[in-house]
Each structure stands twice: as C-alpha cells, then as structure tokens.
Protein backbone atom coordinates (compact mmCIF):
# COMPACT_ATOMS: atom_id res chain seq x y z
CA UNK A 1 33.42 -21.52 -23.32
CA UNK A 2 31.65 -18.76 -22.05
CA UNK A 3 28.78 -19.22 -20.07
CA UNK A 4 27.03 -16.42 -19.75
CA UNK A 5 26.58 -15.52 -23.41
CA UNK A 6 24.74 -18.75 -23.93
CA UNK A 7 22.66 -17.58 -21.01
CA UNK A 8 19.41 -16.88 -22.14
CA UNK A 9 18.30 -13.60 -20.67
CA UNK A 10 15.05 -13.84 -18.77
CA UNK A 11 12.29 -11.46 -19.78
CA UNK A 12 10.73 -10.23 -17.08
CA UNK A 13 6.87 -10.79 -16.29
CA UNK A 14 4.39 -8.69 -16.66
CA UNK A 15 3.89 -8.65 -12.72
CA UNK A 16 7.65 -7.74 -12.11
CA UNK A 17 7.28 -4.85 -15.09
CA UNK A 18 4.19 -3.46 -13.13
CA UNK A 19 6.23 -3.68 -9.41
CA UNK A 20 7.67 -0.51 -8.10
CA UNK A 21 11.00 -1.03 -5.18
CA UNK A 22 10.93 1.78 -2.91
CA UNK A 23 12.93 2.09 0.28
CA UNK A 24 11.23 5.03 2.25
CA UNK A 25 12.88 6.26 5.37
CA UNK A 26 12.05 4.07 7.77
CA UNK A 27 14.94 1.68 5.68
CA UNK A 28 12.27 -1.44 4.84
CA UNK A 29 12.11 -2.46 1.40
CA UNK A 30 8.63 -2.22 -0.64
CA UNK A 31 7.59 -3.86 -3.83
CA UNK A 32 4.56 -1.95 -4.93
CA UNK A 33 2.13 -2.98 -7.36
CA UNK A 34 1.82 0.66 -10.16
CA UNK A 35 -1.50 1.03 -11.15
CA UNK A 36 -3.14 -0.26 -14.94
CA UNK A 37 -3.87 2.60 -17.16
CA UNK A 38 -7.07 0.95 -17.98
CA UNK A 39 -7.75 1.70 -13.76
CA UNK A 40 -6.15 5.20 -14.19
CA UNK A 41 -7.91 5.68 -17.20
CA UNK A 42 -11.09 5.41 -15.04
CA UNK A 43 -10.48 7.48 -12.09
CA UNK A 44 -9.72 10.26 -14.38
CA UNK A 45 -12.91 10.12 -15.84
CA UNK A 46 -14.24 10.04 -12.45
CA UNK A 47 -12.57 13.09 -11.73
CA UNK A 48 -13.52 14.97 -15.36
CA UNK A 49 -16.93 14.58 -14.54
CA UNK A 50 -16.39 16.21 -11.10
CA UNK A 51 -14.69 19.22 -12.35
CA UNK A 52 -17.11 19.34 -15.53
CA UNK A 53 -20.43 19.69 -13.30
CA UNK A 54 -18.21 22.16 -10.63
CA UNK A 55 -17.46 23.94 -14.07
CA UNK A 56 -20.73 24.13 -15.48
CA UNK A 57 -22.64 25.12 -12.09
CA UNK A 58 -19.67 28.47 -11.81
CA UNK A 59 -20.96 29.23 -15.69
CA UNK A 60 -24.42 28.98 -14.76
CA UNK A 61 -23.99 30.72 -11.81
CA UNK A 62 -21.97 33.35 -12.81
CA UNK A 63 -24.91 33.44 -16.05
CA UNK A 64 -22.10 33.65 -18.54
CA UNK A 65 -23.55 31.38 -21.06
CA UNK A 66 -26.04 33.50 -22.20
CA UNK A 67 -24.23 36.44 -22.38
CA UNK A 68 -21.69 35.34 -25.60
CA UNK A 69 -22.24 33.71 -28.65
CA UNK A 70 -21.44 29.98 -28.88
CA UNK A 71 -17.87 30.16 -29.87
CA UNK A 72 -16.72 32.71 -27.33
CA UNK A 73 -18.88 30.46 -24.44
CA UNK A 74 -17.07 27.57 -25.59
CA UNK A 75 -13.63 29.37 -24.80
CA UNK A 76 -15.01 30.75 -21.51
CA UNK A 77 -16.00 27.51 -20.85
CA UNK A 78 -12.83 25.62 -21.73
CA UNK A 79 -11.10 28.53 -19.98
CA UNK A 80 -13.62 27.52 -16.58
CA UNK A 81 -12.92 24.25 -16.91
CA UNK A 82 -8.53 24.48 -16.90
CA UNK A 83 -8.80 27.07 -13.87
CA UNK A 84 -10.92 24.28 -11.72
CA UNK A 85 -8.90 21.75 -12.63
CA UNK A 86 -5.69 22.14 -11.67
CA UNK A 87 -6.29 23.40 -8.11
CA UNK A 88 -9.02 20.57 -8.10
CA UNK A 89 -6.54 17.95 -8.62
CA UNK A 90 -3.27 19.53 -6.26
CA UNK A 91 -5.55 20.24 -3.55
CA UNK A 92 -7.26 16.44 -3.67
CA UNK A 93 -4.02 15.24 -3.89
CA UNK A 94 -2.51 17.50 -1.27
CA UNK A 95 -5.55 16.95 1.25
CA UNK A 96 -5.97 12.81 0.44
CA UNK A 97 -2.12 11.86 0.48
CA UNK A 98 -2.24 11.29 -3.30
CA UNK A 99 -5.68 10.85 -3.69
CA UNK A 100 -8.68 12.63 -5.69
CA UNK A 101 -12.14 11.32 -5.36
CA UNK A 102 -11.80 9.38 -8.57
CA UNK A 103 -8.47 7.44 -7.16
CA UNK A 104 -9.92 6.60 -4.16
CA UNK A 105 -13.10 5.14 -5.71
CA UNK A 106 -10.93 3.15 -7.82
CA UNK A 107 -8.24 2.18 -5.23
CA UNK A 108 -5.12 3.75 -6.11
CA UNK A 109 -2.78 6.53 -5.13
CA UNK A 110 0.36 9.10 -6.20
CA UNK A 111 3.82 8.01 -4.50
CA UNK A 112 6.95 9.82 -4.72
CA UNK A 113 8.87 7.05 -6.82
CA UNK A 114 12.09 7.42 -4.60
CA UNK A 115 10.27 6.62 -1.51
CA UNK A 116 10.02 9.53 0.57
CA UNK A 117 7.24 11.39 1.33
CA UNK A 118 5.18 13.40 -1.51
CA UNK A 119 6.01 16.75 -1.67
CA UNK A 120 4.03 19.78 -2.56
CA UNK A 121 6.50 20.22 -5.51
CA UNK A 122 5.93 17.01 -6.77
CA UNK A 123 2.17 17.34 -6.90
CA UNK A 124 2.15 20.39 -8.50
CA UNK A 125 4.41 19.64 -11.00
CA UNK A 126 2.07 16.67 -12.19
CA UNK A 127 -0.54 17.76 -12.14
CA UNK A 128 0.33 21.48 -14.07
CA UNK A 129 2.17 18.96 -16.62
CA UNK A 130 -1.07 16.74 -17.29
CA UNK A 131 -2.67 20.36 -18.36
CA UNK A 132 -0.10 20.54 -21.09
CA UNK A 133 -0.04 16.56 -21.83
CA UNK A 134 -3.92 15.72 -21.81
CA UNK A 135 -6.11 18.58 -20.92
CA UNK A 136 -4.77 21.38 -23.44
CA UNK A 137 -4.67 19.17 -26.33
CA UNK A 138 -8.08 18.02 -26.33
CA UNK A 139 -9.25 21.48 -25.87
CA UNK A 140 -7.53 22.67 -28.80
CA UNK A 141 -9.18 19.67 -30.40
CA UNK A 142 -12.77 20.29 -29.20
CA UNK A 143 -12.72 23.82 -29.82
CA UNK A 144 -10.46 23.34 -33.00
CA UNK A 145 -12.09 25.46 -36.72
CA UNK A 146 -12.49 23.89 -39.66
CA UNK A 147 -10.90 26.74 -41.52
CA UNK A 148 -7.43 26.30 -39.34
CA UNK A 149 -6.19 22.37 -39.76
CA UNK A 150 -2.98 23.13 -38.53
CA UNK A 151 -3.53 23.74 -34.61
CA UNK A 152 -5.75 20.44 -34.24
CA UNK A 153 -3.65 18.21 -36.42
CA UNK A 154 -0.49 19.54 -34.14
CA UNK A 155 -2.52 19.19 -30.86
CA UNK A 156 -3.37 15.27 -32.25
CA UNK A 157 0.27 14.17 -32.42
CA UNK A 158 1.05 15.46 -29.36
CA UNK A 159 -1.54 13.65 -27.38
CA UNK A 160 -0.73 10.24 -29.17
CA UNK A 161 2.60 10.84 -27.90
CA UNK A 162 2.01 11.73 -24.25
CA UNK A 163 -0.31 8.56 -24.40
CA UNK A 164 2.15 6.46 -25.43
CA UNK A 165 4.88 7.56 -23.31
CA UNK A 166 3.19 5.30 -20.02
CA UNK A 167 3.02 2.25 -22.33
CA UNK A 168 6.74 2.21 -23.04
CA UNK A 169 7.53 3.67 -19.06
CA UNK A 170 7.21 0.46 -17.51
CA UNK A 171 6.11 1.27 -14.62
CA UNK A 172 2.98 2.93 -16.27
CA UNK A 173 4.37 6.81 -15.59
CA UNK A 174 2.95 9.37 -18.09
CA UNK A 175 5.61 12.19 -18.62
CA UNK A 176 4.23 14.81 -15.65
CA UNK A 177 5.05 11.68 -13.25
CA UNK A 178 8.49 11.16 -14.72
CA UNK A 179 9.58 14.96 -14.55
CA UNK A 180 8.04 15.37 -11.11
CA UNK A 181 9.23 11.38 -10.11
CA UNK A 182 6.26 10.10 -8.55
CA UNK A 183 4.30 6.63 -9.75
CA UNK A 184 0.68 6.08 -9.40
CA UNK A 185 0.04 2.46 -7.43
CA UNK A 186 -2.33 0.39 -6.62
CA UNK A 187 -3.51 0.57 -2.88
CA UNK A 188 -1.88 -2.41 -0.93
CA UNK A 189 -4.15 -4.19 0.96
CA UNK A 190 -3.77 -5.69 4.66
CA UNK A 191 -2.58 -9.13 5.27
CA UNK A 192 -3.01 -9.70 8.69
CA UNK A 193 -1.89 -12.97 9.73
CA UNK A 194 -4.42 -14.97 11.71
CA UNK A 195 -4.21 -14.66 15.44
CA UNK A 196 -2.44 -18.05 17.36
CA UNK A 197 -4.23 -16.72 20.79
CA UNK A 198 -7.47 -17.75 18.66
CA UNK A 199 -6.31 -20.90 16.16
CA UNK A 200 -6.62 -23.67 18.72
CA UNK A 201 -9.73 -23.30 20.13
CA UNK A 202 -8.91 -27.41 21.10
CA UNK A 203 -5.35 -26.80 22.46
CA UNK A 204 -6.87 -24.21 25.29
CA UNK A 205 -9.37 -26.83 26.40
CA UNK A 206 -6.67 -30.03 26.84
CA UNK A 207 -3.88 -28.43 28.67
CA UNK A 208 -4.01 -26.28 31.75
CA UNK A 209 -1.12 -24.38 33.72
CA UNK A 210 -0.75 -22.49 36.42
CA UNK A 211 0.35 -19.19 37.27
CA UNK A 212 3.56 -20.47 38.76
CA UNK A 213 4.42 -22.43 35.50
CA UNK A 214 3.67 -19.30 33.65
CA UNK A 215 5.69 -16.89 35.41
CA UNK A 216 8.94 -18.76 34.09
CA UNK A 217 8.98 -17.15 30.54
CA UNK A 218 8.90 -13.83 29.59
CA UNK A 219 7.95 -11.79 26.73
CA UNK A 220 11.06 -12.63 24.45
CA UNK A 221 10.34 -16.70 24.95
CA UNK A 222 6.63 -16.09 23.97
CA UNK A 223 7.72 -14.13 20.41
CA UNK A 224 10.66 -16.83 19.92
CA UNK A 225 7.24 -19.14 20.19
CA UNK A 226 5.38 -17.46 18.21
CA UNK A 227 7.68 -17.25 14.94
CA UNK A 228 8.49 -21.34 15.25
CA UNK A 229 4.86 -21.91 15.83
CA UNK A 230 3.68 -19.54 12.51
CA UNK A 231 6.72 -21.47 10.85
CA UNK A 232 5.89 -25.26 11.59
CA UNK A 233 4.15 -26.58 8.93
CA UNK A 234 6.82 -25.53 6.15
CA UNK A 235 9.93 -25.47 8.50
CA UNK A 236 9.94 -27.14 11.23
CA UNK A 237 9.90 -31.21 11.38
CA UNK A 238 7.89 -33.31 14.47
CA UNK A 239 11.25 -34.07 15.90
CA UNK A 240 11.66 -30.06 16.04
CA UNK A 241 8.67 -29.60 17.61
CA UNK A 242 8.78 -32.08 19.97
CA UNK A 243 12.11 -31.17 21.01
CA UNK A 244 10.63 -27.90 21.94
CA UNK A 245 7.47 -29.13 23.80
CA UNK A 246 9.86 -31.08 25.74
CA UNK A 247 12.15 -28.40 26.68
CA UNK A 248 9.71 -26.43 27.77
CA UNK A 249 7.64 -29.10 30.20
CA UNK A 250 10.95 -29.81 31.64
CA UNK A 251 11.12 -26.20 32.58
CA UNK A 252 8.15 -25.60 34.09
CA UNK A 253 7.67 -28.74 35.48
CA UNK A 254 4.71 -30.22 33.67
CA UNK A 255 4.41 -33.93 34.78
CA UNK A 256 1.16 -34.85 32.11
CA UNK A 257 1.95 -36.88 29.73
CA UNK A 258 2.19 -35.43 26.25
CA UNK A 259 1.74 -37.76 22.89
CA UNK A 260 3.84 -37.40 20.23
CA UNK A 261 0.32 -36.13 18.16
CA UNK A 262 -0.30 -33.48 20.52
CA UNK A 263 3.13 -32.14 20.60
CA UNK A 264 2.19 -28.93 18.22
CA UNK A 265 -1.06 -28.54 20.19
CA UNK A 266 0.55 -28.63 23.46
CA UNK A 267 2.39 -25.79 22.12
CA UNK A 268 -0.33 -23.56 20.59
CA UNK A 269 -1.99 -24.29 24.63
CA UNK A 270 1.12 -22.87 26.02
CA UNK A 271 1.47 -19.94 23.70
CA UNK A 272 -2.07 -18.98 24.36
CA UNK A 273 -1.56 -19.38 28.47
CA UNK A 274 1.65 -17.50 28.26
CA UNK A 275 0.38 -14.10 26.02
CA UNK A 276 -2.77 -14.13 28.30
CA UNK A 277 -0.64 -14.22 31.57
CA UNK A 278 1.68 -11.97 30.25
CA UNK A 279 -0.72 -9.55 29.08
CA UNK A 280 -2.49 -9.36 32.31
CA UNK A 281 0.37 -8.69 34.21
CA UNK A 282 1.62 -5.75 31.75
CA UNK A 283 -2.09 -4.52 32.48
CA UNK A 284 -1.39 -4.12 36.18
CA UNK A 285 2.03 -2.74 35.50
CA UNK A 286 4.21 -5.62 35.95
CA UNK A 287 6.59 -6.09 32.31
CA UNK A 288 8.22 -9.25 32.02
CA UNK A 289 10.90 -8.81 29.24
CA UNK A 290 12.45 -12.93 29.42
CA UNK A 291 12.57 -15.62 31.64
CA UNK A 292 15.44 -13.43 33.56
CA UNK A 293 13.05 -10.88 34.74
CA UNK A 294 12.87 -12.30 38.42
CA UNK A 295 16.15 -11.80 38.56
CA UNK A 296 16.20 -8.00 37.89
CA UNK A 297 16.02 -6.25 41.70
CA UNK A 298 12.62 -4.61 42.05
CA UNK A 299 12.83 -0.16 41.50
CA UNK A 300 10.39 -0.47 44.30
CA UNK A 301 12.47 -1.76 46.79
C-alpha cells in the first residue's frame, strides 16, 4: 500500500502563506512576515495625499489652473501629478531603505525578495510599473469622456486585474514587485531577551565571591553559563543544574553550603559576579578568553 497517496496534504496557514524565507549575505536564515494589502492599501493613500497637495501647490504656483479650461487643467493636472510621483516614490524609497513616508507611518518596508540588498534597479522598476498598474488606469478613468466608452471600460479591466494579481501571489506581490523581485514586509520588531546580570536581584544579595574565585573562568565559561541558564526551565532538569553548581564550587573552592532549592540561584549569583568581574577587567585592558588564560605568557613580559 502506498503511503503517501493516502497522505493528506497539509494546507498551509494563512501565517506560513504571508512568511517570506530569505537568506541575505551574511548566510542566516529569515522568515519575514509580507505585509496585508489592507496595511499597504493604507500607506499608499498616505502617500497619494502627499504627492496630491505637492501636486496641487506646483499648479498653484506655477498659476496654471486658471490659465486652461477645465478639461485641459485636468490633463495638466493628471500630467503634474504622474511626474511627482514617480521620483516621489524612488527617491523615498532610495533615501529610507524601502521606505516612503506612508510605509513608515504604517510600519512596513520594500525587500529585495532574494535577500540581498535593494538595488536602484529594483526600485525603479516598481515603482515605474505601479504607474502603468494603478496610477495610469485610474487616470484614464477620472479623466475618461462620456462620448469615448472604450478607453475607460479597457482601463477598468486592467486595474481589476493588477488588483487581483497580489491576492493570488501569496506572498501579497502586485506585478511591479514580481518583475522587479522585491516583497513589501512588515517591519520586524526587537525581541531582546531579558538581561540575567538583572533577573536575580535575590541571587546577588545571598552569595558573595571573591576576586580570586572569579579569576578562574573566563569569558567562554560565562557564555557556556549563560545559554544553560536561559535554557533551564524547558531543558535542563534539577539534577542538571545541580550537577553544574557543584562543579563549579568545587572549582573555585566555595565551602558554603548550597541547598538543593538554591542550586539555580546560586548560579544566576555566579553568572552575575563573573560578567561584572570580567567586564571590569576588559575595561582596564585585561581579556580573559577561558579559564586557560593564566596560562597564556604575558606580551608584556
């Protein structure tokens, strides 16, 4: 019997549809999250507006208004408003890393979908392609005559079909990002895990050591600490980490006795102790890689 055609396939969610796997140079894998075209949606009207008041202040300016009937200021106007736009959109982009005024209000940004840096190729092929896919259109349908059905009816279709196009991308790419391949994402935001100098407050206050217990480990020890420390409470067992705490009074001689309750926080005590000791003595120029480094032969002599 064959297995895998009874396996069902799983559909993926809507969260894995919306992620975007990049490798950029440095070689580490990133899942991005691509941006909702409701959110897109919005920072280009944040931008419209922008270019629509630049727009109308260069009319007024420049008095053109008056100086035509309505239909031919409606063309110079249209005409206005696609010369601003485009630069207004490649030079944000170019000058913000992939951002105009309306994606940063709204948190999101243009990548290069492969990973690598955004090119001044790919931004200006996006961004000339959403004149043709959004922009041109609905000009042609604003400024459209009553007497000529054709051009507007024509200009419709096409703009239900560029709007569609994102919808059945996946990854939410209208059809400049897809020639130019470059995704708009959401802005990741910073993580930072909490700080074990500053999690025990307690463990500082019961257990003391001295310098001389200190200078036994070196930099390496305190980061192997570290990661078993940030992975205790969903790796590591109490016989694990009292294995540890044992090890490491046995090295530096620490004759108090320890309970088997206070074996973690006996820890977090000596991780603090250590990173402060071994931060002061990188301050006055003294690096201690590992617990080898009085063996290394001093450069001074």
């Amino acid at each position: 019997m064959n297995t895998a055609a009874n396996t069902k396939r799983v559909k993926p969610s809507k969260e894995e549809r919306r992620s975007l796997a990049i490798i950029p140079p440095e070689g580490v894998p990133l899942t991005l999250r691509t941006a909702s075209l409701s959110v897109r949606a919005s920072a280009q009207i944040v931008d419209v507006i922008i270019t629509l008041i630049a727009s109308a202040l260069v009319l007024l300016t420049l008095g053109l208004l008056g100086s035509f009937d309505f239909a031919t200021a409606q063309a110079v106007a249209s005409l206005v408003f696609l010369l601003i736009g485009t630069p207004y959109y490649v030079i944000a982009e170019l000058l913000a890393n992939g951002r105009t005024p309306g994606k940063r209000l709204l948190g999101i940004r243009v990548v290069s979908a492969d990973g690598q840096g955004l090119s001044v190729h790919q931004i200006v092929v996006r961004n000339l392609m959403k004149e043709i896919e959004i922009f041109t259109p609905l000009v042609v349908l604003l400024t459209a005559s009553i007497t000529s059905p054709i051009e507007p009816v024509v200009a419709f279709i096409w703009f239900i079909i560029v709007m569609i196009i994102p919808i059945a991308s996946g990854k939410n790419q209208r059809l400049g990002d897809i020639i130019a391949g470059t995704a708009v994402i959401s802005n990741p935001s910073s993580a930072l895990l909490p700080d074990l100098a500053n999690a025990r407050v307690d463990a500082r206050e019961r257990f003391v050591f001295t310098p001389q217990q200190m200078d036994l480990y070196g930099a390496y020890e305190l980061q192997v600490l570290e990661r078993l420390l940030r992975g205790a409470r969903n790796e590591m067992t109490s016989s694990r980490l009292a294995d540890v705490a044992m090890r490491i009074r046995r090295k530096i001689g620490y004759e108090e006795t320890v309970a088997p309750h206070e074996e973690e926080t006996f820890l977090h005590a000596f991780y603090t102790a250590q990173r402060g000791y071994l931060e002061q003595k990188k301050l006055f120029g003294e690096a201690r890689a590992d617990k080898r480094h009085a063996d290394t032969p001093s450069d001074t002599g």
